[in-house]
Protein backbone atom coordinates (compact mmCIF):
# COMPACT_ATOMS: atom_id res chain seq x y z
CA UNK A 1 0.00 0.00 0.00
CA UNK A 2 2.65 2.29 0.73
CA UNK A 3 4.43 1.77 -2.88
CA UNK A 4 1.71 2.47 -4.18
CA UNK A 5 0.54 5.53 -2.64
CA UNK A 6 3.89 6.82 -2.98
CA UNK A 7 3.30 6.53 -7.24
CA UNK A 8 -0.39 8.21 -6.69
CA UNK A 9 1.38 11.16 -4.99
CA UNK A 10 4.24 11.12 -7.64
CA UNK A 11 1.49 11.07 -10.57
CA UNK A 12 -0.38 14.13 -9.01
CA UNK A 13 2.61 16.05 -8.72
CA UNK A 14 3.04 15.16 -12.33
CA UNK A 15 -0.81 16.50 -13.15
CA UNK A 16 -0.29 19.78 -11.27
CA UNK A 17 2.20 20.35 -13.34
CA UNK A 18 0.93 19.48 -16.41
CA UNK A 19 -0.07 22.53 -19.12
CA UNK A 20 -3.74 23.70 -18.81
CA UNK A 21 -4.43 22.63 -22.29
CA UNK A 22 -3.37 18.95 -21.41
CA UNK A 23 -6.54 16.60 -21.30
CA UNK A 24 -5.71 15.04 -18.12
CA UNK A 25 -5.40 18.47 -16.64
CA UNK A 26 -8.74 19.55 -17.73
CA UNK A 27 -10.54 16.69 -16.58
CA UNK A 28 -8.39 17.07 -13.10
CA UNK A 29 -9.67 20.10 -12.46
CA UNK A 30 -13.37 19.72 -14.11
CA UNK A 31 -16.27 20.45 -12.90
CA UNK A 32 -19.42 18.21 -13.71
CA UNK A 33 -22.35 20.72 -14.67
CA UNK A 34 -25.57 18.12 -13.83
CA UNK A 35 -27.70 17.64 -10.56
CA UNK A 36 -26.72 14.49 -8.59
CA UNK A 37 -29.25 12.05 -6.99
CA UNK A 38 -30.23 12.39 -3.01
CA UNK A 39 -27.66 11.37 -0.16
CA UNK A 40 -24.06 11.03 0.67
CA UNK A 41 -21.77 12.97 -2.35
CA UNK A 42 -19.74 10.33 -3.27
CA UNK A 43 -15.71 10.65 -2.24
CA UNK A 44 -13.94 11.81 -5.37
CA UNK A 45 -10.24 10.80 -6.53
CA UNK A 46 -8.86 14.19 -4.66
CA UNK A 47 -10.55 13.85 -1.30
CA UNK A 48 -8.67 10.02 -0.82
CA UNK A 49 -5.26 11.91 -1.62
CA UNK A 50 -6.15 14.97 0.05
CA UNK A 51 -6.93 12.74 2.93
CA UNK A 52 -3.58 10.86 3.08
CA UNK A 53 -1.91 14.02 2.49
CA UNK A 54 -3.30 15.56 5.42
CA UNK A 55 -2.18 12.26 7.38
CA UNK A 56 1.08 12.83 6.69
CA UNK A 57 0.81 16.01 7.68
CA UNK A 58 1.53 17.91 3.98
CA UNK A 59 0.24 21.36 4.12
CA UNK A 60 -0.13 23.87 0.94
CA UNK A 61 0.26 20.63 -1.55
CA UNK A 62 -0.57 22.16 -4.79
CA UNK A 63 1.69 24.84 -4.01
CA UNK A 64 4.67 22.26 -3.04
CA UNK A 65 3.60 19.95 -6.00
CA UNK A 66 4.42 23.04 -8.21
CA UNK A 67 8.47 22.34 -7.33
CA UNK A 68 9.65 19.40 -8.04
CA UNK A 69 12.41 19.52 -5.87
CA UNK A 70 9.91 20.11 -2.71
């Protein structure tokens, strides 16, 4: 589990970085424009990283993500 949340972290950083015009980018940062059905909002992609990010204690990550070398 580790090894691979390790290579989700690496491939974000990658995303951030990414050009704007990049697909993967766009769909990163989309927004979904239709109504969703009654109850719990389902947990996205973000909030499971987010969430281990926060674990680790990783503040500001988009900012960090931004340099590499951080």
């Amino acid at each position: 589990m580790t090894v691979i949340k390790i290579l989700i972290l690496e491939w974000l950083g990658h995303v951030i970085r990414m050009y704007d015009t990049r697909s993967v980018r766009k769909i990163f940062e989309g927004k979904l424009e239709s109504r969703r059905g009654n109850g719990r909002p389902r947990l996205r992609w973000t909030d499971n990283v987010e969430d281990d990010l926060s674990k680790l204690g990783v503040k500001r990550w988009r900012v960090k993500a931004l340099d590499r070398e951080e």
